[in-house]
C-alpha atoms as a PDB file:
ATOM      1  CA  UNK A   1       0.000   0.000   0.000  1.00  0.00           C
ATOM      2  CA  UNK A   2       2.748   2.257   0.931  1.00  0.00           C
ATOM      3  CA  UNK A   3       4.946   1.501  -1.969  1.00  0.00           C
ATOM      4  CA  UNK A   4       2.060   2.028  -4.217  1.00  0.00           C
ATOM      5  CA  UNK A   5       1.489   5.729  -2.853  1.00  0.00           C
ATOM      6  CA  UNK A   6       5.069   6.745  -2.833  1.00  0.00           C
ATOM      7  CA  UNK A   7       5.157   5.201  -6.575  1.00  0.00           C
ATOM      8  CA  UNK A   8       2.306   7.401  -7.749  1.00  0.00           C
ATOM      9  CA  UNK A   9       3.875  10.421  -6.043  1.00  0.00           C
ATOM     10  CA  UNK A  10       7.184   9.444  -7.473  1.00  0.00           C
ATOM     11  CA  UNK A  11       6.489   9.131 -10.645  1.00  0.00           C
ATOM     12  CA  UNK A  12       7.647  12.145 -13.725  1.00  0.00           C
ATOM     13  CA  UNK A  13       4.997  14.649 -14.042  1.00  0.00           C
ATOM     14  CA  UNK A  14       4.024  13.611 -17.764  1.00  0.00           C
ATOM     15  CA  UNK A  15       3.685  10.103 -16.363  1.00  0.00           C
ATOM     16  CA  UNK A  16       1.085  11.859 -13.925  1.00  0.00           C
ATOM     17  CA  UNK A  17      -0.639  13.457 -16.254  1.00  0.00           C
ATOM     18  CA  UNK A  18      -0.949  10.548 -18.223  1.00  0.00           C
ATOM     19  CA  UNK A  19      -2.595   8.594 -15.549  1.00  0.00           C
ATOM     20  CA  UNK A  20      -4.926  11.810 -15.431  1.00  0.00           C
ATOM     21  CA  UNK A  21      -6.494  10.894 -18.657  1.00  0.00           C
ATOM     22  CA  UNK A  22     -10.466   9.737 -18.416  1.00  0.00           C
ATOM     23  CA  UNK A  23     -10.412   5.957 -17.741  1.00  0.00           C
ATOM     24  CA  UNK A  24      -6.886   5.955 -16.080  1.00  0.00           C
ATOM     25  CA  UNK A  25      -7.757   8.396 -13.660  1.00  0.00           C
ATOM     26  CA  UNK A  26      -8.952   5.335 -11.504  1.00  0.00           C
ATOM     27  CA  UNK A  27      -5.046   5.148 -10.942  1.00  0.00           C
ATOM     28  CA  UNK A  28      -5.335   8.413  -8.675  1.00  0.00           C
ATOM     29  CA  UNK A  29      -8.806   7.419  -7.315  1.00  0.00           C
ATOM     30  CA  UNK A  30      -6.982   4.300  -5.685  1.00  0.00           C
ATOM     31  CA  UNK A  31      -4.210   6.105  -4.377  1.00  0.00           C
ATOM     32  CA  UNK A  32      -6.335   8.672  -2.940  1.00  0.00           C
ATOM     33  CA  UNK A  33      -8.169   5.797  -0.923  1.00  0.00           C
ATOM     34  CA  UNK A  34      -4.983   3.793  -0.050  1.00  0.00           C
ATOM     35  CA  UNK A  35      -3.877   7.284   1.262  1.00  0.00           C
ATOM     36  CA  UNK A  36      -6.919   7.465   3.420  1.00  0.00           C
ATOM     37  CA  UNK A  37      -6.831   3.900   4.762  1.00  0.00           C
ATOM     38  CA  UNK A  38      -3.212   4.828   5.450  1.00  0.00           C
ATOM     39  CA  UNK A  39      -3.918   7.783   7.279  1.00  0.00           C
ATOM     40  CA  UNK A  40      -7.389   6.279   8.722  1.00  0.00           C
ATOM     41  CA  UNK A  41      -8.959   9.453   8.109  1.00  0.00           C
ATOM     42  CA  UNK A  42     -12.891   8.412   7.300  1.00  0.00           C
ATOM     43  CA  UNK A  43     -14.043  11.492   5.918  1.00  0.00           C
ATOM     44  CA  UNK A  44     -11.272  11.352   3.293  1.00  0.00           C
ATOM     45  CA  UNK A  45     -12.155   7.310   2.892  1.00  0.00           C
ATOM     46  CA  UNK A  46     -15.512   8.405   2.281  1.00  0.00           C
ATOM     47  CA  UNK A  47     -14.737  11.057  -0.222  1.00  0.00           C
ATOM     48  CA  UNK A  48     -11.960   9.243  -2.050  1.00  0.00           C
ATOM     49  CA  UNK A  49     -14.894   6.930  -2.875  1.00  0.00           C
ATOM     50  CA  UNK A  50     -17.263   9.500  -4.145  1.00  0.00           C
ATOM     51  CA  UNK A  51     -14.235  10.784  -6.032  1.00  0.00           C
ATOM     52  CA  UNK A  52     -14.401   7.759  -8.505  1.00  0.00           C
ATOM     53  CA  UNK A  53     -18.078   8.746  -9.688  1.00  0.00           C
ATOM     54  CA  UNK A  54     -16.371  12.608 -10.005  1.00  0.00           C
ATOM     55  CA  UNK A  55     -13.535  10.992 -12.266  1.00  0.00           C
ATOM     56  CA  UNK A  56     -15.718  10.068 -14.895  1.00  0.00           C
ATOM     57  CA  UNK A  57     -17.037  13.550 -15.169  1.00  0.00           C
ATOM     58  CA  UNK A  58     -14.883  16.157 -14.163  1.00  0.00           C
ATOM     59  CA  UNK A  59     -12.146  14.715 -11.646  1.00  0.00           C
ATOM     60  CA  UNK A  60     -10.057  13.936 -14.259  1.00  0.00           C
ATOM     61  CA  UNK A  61      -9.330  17.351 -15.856  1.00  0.00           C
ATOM     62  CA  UNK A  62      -9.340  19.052 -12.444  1.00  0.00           C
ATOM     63  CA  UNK A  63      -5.980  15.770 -11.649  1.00  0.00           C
ATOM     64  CA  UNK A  64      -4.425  17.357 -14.550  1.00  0.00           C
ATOM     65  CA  UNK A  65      -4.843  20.800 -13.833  1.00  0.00           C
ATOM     66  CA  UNK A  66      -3.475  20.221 -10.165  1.00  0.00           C
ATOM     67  CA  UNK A  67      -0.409  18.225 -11.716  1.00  0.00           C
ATOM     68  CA  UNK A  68       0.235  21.221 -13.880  1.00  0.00           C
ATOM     69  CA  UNK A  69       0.131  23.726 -11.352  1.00  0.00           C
ATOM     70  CA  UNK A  70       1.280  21.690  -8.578  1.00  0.00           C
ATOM     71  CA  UNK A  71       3.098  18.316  -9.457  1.00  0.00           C
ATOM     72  CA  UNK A  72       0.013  16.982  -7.200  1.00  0.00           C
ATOM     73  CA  UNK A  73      -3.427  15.548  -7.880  1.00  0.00           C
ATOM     74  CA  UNK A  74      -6.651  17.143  -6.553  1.00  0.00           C
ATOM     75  CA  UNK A  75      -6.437  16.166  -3.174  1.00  0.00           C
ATOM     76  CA  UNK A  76      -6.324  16.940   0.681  1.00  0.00           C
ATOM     77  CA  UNK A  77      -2.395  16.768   1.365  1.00  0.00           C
END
């Protein structure tokens, strides 16, 4: 679980944005609830789950917009 998170976060920014892209984005929807399991914060566990309905829709652009900005996805840090 760990090694999974630090990969995402490791990973080049065009790789990130990459995994951004519509039907990837379930990449960053996993580590965002891997990151809340790890932290066992519920409200985040809750709302990393809602996040993969938002990915389909308009989670995904606001991933790549963050990564641009911020080398970071969308996300509480």
């Amino acid at each position: 679980m760990d090694a999974y998170n630090k990969w995402m976060e490791g990973n080049p920014r065009w790789l990130k944005i990459v995994l951004c892209l519509w039907i990837l984005d379930i990449t960053w929807a996993v580590w965002r609830i891997l990151k809340a399991v790890a932290k066992k914060d519920w409200l985040q566990l809750v709302l990393a789950i809602l996040w993969i309905i938002a990915a389909g829709t308009v989670g995904w652009i606001l991933d790549i917009i963050w990564i641009l900005l911020f080398n970071y996805p969308f996300w509480f840090k």
